[in-house]
Every structure is written in C-alpha cells, then in structure tokens.
N, C-alpha and C. Protein backbone atom coordinates (compact mmCIF):
# COMPACT_ATOMS: atom_id res chain seq x y z
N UNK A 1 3.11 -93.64 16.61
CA UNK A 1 4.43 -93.91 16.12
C UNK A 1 4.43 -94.01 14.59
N UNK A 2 3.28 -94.93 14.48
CA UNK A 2 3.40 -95.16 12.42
C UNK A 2 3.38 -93.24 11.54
N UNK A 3 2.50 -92.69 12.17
CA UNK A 3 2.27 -91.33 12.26
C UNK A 3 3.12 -90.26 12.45
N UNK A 4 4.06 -90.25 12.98
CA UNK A 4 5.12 -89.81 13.33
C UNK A 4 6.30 -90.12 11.83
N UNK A 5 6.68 -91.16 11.72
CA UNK A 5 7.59 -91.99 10.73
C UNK A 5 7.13 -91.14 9.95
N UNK A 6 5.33 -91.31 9.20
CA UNK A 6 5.19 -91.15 7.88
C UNK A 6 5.34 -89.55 7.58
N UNK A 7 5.30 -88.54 8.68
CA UNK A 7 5.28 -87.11 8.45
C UNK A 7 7.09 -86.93 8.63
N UNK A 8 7.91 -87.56 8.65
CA UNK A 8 9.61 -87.86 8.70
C UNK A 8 9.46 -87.90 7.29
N UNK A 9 9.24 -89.35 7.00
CA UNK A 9 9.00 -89.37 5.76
C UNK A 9 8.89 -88.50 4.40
N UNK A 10 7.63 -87.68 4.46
CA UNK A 10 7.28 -86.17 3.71
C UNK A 10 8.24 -85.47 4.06
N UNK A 11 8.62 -85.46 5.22
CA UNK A 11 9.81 -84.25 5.33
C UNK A 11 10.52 -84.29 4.35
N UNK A 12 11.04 -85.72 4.58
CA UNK A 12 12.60 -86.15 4.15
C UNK A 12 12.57 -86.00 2.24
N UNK A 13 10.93 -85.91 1.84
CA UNK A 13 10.98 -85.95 0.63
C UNK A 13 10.61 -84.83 0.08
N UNK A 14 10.29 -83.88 0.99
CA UNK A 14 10.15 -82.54 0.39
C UNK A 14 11.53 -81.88 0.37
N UNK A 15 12.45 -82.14 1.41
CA UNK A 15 13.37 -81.96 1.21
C UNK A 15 14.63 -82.24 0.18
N UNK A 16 14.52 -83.39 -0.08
CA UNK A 16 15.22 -83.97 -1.05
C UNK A 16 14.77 -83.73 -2.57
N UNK A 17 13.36 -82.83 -2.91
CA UNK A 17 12.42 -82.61 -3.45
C UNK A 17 13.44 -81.07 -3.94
N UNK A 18 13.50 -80.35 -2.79
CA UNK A 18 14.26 -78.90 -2.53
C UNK A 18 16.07 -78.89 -2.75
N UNK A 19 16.23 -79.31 -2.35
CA UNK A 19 17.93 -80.23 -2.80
C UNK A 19 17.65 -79.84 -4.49
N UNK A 20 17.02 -81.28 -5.00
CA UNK A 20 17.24 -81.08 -6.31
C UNK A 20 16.95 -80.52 -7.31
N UNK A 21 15.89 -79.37 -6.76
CA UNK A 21 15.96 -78.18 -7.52
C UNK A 21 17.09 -77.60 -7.76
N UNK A 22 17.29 -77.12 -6.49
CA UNK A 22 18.68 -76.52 -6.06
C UNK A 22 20.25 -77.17 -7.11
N UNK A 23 20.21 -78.35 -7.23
CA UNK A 23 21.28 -78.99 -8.13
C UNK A 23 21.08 -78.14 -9.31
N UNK A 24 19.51 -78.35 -10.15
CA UNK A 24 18.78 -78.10 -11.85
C UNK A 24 19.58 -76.53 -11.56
N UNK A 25 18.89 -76.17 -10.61
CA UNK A 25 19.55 -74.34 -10.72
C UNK A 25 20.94 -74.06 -11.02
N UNK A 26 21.72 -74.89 -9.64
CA UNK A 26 22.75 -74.53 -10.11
C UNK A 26 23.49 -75.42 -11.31
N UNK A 27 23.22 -76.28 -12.07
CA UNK A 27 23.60 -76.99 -13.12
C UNK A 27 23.41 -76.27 -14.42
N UNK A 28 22.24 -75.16 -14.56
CA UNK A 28 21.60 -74.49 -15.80
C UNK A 28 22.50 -72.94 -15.85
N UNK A 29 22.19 -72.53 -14.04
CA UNK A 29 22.42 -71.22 -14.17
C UNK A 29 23.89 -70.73 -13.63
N UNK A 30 24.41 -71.73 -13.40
CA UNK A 30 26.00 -71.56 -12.50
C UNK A 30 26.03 -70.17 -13.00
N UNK A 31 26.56 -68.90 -12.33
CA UNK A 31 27.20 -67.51 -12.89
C UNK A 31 28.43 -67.71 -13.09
N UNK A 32 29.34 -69.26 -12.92
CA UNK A 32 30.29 -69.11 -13.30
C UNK A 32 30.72 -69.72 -14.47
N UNK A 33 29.80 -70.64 -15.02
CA UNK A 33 29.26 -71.42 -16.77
C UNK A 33 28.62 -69.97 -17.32
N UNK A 34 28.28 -69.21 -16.59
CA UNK A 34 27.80 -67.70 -17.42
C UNK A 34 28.58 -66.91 -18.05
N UNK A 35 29.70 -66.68 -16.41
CA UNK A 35 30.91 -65.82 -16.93
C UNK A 35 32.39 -66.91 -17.74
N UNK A 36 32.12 -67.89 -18.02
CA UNK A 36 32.84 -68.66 -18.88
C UNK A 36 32.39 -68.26 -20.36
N UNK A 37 31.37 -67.96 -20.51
CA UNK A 37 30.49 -67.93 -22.14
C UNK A 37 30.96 -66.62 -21.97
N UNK A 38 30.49 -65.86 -21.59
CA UNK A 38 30.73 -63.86 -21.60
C UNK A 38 32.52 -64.06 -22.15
N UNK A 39 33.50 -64.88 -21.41
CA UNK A 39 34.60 -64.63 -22.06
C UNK A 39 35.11 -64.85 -23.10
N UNK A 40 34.18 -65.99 -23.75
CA UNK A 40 34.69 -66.12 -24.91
C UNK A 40 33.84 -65.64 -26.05
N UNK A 41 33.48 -64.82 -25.84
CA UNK A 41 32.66 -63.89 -26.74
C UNK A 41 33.72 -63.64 -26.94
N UNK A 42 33.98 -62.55 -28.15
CA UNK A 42 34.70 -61.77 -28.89
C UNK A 42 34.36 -60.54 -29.38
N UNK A 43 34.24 -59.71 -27.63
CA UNK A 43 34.00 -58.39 -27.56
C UNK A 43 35.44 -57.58 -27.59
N UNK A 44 35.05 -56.48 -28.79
CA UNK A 44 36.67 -55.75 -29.24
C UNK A 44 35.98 -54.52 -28.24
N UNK A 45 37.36 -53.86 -27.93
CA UNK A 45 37.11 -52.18 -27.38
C UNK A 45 37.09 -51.25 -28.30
N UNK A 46 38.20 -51.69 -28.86
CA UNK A 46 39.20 -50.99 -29.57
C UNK A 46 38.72 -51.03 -30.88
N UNK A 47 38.35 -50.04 -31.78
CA UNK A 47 38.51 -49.81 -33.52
C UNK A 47 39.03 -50.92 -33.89
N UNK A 48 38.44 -51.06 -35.22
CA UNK A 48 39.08 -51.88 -35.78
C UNK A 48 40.13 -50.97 -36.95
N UNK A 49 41.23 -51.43 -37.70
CA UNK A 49 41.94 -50.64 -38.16
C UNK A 49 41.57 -50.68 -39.50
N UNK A 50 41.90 -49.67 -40.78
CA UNK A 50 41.45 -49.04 -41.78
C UNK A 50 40.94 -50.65 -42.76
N UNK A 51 42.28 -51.41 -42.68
CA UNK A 51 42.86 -52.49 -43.30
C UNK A 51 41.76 -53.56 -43.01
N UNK A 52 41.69 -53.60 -41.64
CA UNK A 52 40.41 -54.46 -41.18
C UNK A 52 39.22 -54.33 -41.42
N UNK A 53 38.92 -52.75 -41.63
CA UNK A 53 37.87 -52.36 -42.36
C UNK A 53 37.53 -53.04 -43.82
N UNK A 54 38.39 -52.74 -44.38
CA UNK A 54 38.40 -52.96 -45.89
C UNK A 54 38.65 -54.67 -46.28
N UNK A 55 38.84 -55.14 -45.55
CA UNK A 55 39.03 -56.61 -45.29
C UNK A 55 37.60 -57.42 -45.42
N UNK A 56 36.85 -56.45 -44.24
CA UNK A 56 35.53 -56.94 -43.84
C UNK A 56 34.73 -56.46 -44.91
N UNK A 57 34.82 -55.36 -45.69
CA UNK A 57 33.94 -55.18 -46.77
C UNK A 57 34.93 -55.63 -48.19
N UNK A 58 35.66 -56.20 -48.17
CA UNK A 58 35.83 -56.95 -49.64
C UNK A 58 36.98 -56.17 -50.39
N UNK A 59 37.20 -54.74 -49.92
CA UNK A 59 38.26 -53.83 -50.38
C UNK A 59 39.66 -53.69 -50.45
N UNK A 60 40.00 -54.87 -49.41
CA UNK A 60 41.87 -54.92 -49.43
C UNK A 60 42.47 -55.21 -50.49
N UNK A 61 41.95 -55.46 -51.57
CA UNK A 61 42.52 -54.80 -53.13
C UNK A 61 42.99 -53.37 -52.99
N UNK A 62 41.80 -52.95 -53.33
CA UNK A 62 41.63 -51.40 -53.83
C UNK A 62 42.24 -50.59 -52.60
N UNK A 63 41.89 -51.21 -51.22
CA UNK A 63 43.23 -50.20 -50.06
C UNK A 63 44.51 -50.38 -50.12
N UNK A 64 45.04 -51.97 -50.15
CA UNK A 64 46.44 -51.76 -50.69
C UNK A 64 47.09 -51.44 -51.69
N UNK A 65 45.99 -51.36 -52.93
CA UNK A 65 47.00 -50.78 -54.00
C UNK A 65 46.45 -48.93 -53.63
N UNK A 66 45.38 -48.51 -52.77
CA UNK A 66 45.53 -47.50 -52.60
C UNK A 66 44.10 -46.13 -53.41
N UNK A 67 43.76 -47.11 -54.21
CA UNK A 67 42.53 -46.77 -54.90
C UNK A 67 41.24 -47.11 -54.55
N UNK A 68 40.93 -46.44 -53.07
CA UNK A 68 39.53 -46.82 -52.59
C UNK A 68 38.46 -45.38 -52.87
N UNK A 69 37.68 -45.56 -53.77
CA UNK A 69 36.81 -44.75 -54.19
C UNK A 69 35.81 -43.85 -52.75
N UNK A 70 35.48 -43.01 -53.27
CA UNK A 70 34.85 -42.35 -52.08
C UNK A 70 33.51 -43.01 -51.80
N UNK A 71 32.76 -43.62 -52.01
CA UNK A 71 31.83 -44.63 -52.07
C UNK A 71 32.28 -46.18 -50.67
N UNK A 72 33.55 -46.35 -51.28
CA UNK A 72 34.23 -47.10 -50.26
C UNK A 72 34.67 -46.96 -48.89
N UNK A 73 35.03 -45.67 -49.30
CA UNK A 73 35.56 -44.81 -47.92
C UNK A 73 34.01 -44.79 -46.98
N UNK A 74 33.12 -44.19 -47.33
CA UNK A 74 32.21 -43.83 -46.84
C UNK A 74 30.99 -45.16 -46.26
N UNK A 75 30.75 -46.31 -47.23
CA UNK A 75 30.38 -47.05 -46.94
C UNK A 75 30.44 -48.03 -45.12
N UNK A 76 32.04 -48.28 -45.63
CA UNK A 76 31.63 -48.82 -43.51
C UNK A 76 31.77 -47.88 -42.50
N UNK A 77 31.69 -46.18 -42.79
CA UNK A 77 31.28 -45.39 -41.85
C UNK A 77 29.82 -45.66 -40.92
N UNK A 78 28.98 -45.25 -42.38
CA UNK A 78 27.33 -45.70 -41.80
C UNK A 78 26.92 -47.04 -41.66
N UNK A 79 27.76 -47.74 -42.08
CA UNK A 79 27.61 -49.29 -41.75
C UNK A 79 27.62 -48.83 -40.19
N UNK A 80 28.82 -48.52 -39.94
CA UNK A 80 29.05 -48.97 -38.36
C UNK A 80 27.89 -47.67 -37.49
N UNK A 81 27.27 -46.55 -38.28
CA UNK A 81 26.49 -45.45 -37.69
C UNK A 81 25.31 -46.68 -37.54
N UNK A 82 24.98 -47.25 -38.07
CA UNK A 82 23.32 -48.14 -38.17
C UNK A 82 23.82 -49.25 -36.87
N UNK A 83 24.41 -50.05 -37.42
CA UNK A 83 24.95 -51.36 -37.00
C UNK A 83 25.91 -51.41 -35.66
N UNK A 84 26.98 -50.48 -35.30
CA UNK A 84 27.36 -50.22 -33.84
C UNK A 84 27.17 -49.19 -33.41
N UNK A 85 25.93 -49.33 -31.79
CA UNK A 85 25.99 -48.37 -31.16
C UNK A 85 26.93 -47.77 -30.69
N UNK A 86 27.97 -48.69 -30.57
CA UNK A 86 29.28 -48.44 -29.59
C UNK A 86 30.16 -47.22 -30.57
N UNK A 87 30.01 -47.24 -31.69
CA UNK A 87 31.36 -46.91 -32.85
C UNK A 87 31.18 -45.28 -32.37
N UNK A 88 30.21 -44.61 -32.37
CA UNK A 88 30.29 -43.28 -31.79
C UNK A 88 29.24 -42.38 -31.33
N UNK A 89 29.49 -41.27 -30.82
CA UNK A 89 27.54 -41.16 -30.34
C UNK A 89 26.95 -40.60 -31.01
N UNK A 90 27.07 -40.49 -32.53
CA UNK A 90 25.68 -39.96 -33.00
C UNK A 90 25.41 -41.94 -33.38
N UNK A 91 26.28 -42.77 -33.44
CA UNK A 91 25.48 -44.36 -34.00
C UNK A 91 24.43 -44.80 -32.38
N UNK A 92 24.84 -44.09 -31.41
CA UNK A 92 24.44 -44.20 -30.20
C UNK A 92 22.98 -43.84 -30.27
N UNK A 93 22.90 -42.23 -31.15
CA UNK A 93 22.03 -41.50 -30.95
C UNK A 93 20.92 -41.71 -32.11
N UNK A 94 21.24 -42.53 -33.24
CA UNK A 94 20.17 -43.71 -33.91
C UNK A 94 20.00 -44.91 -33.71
N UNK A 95 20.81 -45.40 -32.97
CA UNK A 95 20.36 -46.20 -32.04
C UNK A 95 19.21 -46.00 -31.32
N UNK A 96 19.39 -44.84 -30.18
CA UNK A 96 18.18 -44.25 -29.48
C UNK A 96 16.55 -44.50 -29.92
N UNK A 97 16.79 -43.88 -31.42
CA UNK A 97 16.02 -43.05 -31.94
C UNK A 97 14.76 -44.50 -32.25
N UNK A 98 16.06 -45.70 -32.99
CA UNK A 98 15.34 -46.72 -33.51
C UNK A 98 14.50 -47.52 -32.38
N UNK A 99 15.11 -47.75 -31.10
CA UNK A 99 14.47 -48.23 -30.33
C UNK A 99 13.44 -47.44 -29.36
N UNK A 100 12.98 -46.21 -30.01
CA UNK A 100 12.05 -45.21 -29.71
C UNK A 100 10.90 -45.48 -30.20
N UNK A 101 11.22 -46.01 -31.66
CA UNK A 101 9.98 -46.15 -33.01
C UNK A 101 9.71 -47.33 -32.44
N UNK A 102 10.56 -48.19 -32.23
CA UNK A 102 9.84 -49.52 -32.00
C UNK A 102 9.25 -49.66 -30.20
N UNK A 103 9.42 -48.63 -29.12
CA UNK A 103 8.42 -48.80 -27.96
C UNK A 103 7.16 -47.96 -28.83
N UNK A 104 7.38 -46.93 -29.58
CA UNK A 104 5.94 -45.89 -29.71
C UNK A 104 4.95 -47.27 -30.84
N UNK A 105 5.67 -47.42 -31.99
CA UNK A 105 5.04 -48.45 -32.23
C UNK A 105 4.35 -49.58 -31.78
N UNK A 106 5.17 -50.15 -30.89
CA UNK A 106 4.30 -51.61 -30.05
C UNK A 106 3.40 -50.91 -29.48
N UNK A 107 3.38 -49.75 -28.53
CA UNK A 107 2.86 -48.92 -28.04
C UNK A 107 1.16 -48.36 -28.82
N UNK A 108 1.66 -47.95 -29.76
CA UNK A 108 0.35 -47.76 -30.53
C UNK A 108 -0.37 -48.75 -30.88
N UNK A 109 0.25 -50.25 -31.50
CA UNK A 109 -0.72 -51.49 -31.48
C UNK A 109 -1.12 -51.91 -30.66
N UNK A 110 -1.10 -51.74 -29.39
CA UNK A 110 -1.90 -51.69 -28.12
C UNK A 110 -3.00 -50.65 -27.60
N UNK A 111 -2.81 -49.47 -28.09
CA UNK A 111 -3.53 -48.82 -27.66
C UNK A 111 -4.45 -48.51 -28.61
N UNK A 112 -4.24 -48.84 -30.11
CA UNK A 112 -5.60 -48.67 -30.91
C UNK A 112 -6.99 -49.90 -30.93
N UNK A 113 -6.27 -50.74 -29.88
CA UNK A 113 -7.14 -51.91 -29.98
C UNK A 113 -8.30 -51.61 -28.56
N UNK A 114 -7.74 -50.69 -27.45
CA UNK A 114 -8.57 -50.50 -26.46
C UNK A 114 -9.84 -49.53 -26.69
N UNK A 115 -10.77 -50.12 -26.40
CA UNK A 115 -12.29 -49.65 -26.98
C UNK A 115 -12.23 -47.84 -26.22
N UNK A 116 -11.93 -47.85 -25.59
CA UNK A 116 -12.04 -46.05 -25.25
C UNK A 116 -11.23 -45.06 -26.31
N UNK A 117 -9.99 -45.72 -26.98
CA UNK A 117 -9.36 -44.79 -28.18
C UNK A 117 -10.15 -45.12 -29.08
N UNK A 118 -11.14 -45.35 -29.28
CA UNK A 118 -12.12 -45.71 -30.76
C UNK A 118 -12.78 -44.30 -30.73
N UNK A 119 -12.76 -44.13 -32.03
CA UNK A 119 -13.71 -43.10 -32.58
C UNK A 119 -15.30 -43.70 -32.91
N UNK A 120 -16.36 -43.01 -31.90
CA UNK A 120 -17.16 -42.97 -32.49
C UNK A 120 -17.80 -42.30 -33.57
N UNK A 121 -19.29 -43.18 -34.41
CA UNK A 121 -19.51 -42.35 -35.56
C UNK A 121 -21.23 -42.29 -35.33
N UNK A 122 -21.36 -41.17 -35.88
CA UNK A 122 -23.46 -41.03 -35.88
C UNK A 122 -23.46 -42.12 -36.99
N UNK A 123 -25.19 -42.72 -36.63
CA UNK A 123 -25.36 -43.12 -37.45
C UNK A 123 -26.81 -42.57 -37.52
N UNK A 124 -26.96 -43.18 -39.52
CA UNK A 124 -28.32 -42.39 -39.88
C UNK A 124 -29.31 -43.68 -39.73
N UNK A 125 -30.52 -43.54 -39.54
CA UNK A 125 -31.17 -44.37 -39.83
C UNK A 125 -32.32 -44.11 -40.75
N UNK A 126 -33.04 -44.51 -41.93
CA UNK A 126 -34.06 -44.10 -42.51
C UNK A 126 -35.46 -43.99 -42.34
N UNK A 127 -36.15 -43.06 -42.51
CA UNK A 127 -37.36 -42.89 -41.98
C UNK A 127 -37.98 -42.78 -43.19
N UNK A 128 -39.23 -43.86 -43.72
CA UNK A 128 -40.15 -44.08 -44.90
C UNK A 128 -41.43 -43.23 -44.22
N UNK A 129 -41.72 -42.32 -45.18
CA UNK A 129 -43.04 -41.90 -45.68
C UNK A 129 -43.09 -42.16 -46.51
N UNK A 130 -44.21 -41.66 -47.10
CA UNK A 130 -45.33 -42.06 -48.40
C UNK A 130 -44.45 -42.55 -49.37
N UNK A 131 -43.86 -42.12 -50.36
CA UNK A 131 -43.07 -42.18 -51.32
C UNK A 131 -41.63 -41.68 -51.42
N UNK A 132 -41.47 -41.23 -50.46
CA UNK A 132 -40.05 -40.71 -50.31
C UNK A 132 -39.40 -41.39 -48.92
N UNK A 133 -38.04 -41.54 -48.91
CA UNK A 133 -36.89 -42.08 -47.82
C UNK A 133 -36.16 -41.03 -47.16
N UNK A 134 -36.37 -40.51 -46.01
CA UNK A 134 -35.42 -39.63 -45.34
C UNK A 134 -34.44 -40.03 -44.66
N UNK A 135 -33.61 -39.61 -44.72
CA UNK A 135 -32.40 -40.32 -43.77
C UNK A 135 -32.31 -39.28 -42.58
N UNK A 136 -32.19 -39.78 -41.37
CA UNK A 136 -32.13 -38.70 -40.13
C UNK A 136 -30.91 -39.00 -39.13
N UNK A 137 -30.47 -38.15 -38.50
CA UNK A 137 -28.96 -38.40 -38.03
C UNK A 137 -29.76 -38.81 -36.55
N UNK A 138 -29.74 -40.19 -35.98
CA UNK A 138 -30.51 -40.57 -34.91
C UNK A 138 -29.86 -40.25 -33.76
N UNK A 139 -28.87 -39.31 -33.88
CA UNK A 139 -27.44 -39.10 -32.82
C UNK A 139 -27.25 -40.29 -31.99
N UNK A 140 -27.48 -41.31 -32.06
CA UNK A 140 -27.21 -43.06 -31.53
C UNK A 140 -25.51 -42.72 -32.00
N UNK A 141 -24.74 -42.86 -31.08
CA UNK A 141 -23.35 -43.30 -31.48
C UNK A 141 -23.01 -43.98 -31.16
N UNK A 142 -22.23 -44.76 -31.90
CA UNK A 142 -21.85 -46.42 -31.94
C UNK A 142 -20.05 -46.32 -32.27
N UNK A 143 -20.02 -47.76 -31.40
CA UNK A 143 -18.24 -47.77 -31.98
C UNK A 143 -18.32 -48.22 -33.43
N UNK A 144 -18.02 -47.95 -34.10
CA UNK A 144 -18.06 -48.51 -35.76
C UNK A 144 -16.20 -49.76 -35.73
N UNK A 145 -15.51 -49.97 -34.82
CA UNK A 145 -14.21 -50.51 -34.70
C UNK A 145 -13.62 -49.60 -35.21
N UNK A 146 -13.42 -48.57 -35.70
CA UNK A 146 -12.43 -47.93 -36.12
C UNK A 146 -11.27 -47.12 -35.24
N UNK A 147 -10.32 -47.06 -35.33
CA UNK A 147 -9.19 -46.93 -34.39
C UNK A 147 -9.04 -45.10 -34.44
N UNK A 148 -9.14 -44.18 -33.60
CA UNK A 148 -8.59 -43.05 -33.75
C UNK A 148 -7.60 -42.99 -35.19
N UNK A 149 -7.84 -41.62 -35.56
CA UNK A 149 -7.00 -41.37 -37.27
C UNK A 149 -5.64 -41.28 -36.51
N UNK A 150 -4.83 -40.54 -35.59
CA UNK A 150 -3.79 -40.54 -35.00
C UNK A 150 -3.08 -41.81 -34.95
N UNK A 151 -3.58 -42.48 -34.92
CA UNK A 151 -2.57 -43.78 -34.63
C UNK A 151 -2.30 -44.68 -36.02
N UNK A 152 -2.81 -44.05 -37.45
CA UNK A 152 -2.48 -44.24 -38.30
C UNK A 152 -1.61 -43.25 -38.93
N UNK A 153 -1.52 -42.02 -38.32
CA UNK A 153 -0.19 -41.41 -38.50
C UNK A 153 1.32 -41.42 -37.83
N UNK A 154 0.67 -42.26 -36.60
CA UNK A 154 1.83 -42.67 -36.11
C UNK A 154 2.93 -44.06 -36.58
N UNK A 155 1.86 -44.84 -36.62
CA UNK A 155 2.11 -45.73 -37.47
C UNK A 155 3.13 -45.78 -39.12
N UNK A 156 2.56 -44.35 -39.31
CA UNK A 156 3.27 -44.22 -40.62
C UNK A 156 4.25 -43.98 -40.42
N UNK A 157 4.52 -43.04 -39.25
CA UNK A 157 5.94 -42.61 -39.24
C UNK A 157 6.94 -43.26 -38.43
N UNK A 158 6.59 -44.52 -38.24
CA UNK A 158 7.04 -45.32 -37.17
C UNK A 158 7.91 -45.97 -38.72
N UNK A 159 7.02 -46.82 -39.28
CA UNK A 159 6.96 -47.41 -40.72
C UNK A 159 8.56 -46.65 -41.66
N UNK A 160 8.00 -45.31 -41.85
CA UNK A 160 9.04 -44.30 -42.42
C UNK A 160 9.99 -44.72 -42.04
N UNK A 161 10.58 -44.21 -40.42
CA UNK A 161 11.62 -44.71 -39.80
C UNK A 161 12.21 -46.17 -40.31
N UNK A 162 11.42 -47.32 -40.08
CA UNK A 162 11.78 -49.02 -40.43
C UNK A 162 12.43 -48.91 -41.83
N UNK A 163 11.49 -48.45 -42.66
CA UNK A 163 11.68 -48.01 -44.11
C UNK A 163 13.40 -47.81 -44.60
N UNK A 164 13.57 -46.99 -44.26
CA UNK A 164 14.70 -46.13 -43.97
C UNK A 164 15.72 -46.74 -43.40
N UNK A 165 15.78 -47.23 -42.57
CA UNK A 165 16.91 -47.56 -41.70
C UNK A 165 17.08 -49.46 -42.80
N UNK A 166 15.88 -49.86 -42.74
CA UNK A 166 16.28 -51.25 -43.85
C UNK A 166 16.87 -50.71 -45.08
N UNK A 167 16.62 -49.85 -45.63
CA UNK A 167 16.99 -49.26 -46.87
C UNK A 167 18.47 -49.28 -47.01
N UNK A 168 18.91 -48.20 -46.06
CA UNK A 168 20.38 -48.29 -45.29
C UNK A 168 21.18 -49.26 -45.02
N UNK A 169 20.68 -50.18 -44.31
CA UNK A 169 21.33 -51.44 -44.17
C UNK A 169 21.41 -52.37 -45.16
N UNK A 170 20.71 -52.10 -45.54
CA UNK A 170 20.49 -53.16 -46.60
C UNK A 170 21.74 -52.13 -48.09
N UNK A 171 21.98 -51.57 -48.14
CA UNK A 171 22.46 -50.71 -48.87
C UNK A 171 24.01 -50.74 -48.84
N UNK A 172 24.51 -50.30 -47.56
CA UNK A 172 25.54 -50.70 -46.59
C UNK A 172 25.98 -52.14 -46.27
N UNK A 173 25.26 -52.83 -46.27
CA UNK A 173 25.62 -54.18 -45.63
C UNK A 173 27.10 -54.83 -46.38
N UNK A 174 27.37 -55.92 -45.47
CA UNK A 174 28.81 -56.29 -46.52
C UNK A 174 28.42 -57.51 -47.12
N UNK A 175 27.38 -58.26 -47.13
CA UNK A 175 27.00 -59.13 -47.70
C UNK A 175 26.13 -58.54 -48.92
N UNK A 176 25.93 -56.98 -49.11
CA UNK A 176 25.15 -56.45 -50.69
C UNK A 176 25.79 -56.90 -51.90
N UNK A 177 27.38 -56.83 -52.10
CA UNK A 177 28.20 -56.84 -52.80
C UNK A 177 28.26 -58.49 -53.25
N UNK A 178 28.55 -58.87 -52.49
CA UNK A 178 28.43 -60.41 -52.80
C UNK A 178 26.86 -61.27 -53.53
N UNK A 179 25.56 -60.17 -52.70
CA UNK A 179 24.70 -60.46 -53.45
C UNK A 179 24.59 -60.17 -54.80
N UNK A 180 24.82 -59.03 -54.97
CA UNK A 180 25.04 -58.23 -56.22
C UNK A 180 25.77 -58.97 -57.17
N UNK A 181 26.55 -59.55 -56.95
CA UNK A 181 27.47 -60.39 -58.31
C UNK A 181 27.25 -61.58 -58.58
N UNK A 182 25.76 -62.36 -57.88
CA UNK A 182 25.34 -63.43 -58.32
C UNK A 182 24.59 -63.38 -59.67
C-alpha cells in the first residue's frame, strides 16, 4: 500500500512537472502574442511617394521648391536597390547575390581549415659531407598548415563584393549627410 501511494505520488508530480512546462510554452510562445507583434510592425506594400522619399533623405526643401539635383534624384533609387529587397527585382537580384558571398564565404572558412584541402609541400633536408652542405628534396611531404591558394582567391572576391556594397551604403545612406555636416 505505502508503495502504491508513493508511485501516485511521482505520477502526480511528473505530471504536474508536464502541465507546467506546458503553461512556460504557452506563456513565451502563444502564436497569438506572436501574431499581435507581426501586426504592429509597420510593414508598407505600397511605395512610398516622391515627397516621402525626399522627406526621408533631408530633400523636401529642394523637392518642393522643385530643385532636386540629379545626384538627389538618383540617390534613394540605389538606396532602396542595396537596402530593399522588396523595392524591385534587380534590388531582389543583389540581394541574391549578397547572400551568395556570404554562404560561399562562411563556406570557405570552413573548408580551408579541414586538413584534406591543405596543400602539401616537399621538404628539403640537408645532407653534410666533408666541407660542403647539400640540400636534397627527401620527397617526405608534410602539411606545412597552409590552406589551398584557391580559397584565398575566393576570399578576395567574397571581400570585393563586402567592399563594395559597404562603400554604397555607406555612400547612399540617409544618415551620410547628417554625418557630413558635423
């Protein structure tokens, strides 16, 4: 009987154990505290308009009186080509491109570290006679750590890409202007 009780017991507390997981879950992960946050995001569909443009980069001077330089005009085009995938599909299609460089990249710092992409190298070792030192190629090949040359050209052009696209943004951005006049 005492035996009986005490395995009730464990039940009753593994259970109640399982319960209040079950509460933590649904208290953290409700999908409907999820889809409450998703709505109040402030996702647009729709363009924003010329005015709003020029708003967001500092220009509703120069658009309402009508004197927006071609520099201006052009500026939150590639803003939005870098910065929204959504705005059209070639910003789609550097989009693509950027999150290409960055799998081949992570990609390559993984794979230059695995000992089978290593380049091996001969090494010499010296052989003393009388008065003279010969060096002889002992064909012994050894990993020396060095990473295949390929994956330092990949690297570069991974780099290029980063290069480039910060350059851009950073160029474009709407916070440049404001830096600029400190």
């Amino acid at each position: 009987m005492v035996i009986f009780s005490q395995k009730k017991t464990e039940k009753e507390i593994c259970t109640r154990f399982l319960l209040d997981q079950i509460n933590i879950y649904h208290t953290f992960f409700n999908p409907q505290n999820t889809l409450a946050i998703l709505d109040k995001l402030d996702i647009d569909s729709e363009k924003p308009s010329e005015e709003e443009i020029a708003r967001l980069f500092g220009y509703e001077e120069a658009y309402l009186a009508g004197e927006l330089g071609a520099w201006q005009r052009t500026k939150p085009k590639v803003w939005a080509l870098f910065d929204e995938p959504s705005s059209s599909p070639p910003a789609k299609v550097i989009s693509a491109i950027s999150v290409f460089f960055i799998c081949v990249s992570v990609l390559s710092f993984c794979l230059k570290t695995h000992p089978d992409l290593r380049v091996a190298s001969p090494t010499l070792a010296p052989l003393n006679s009388s008065n003279m030192t010969i060096w002889l190629d002992t064909t012994l090949w050894q990993d020396d750590g060095q990473p295949h040359a390929a994956f330092f050209y990949i690297e570069l052009v991974c780099n290029v890409w980063f290069t480039i696209e910060l350059l851009v943004r950073s160029v474009v951005s709407r916070l440049y202007k404001h830096l600029m006049n400190r």
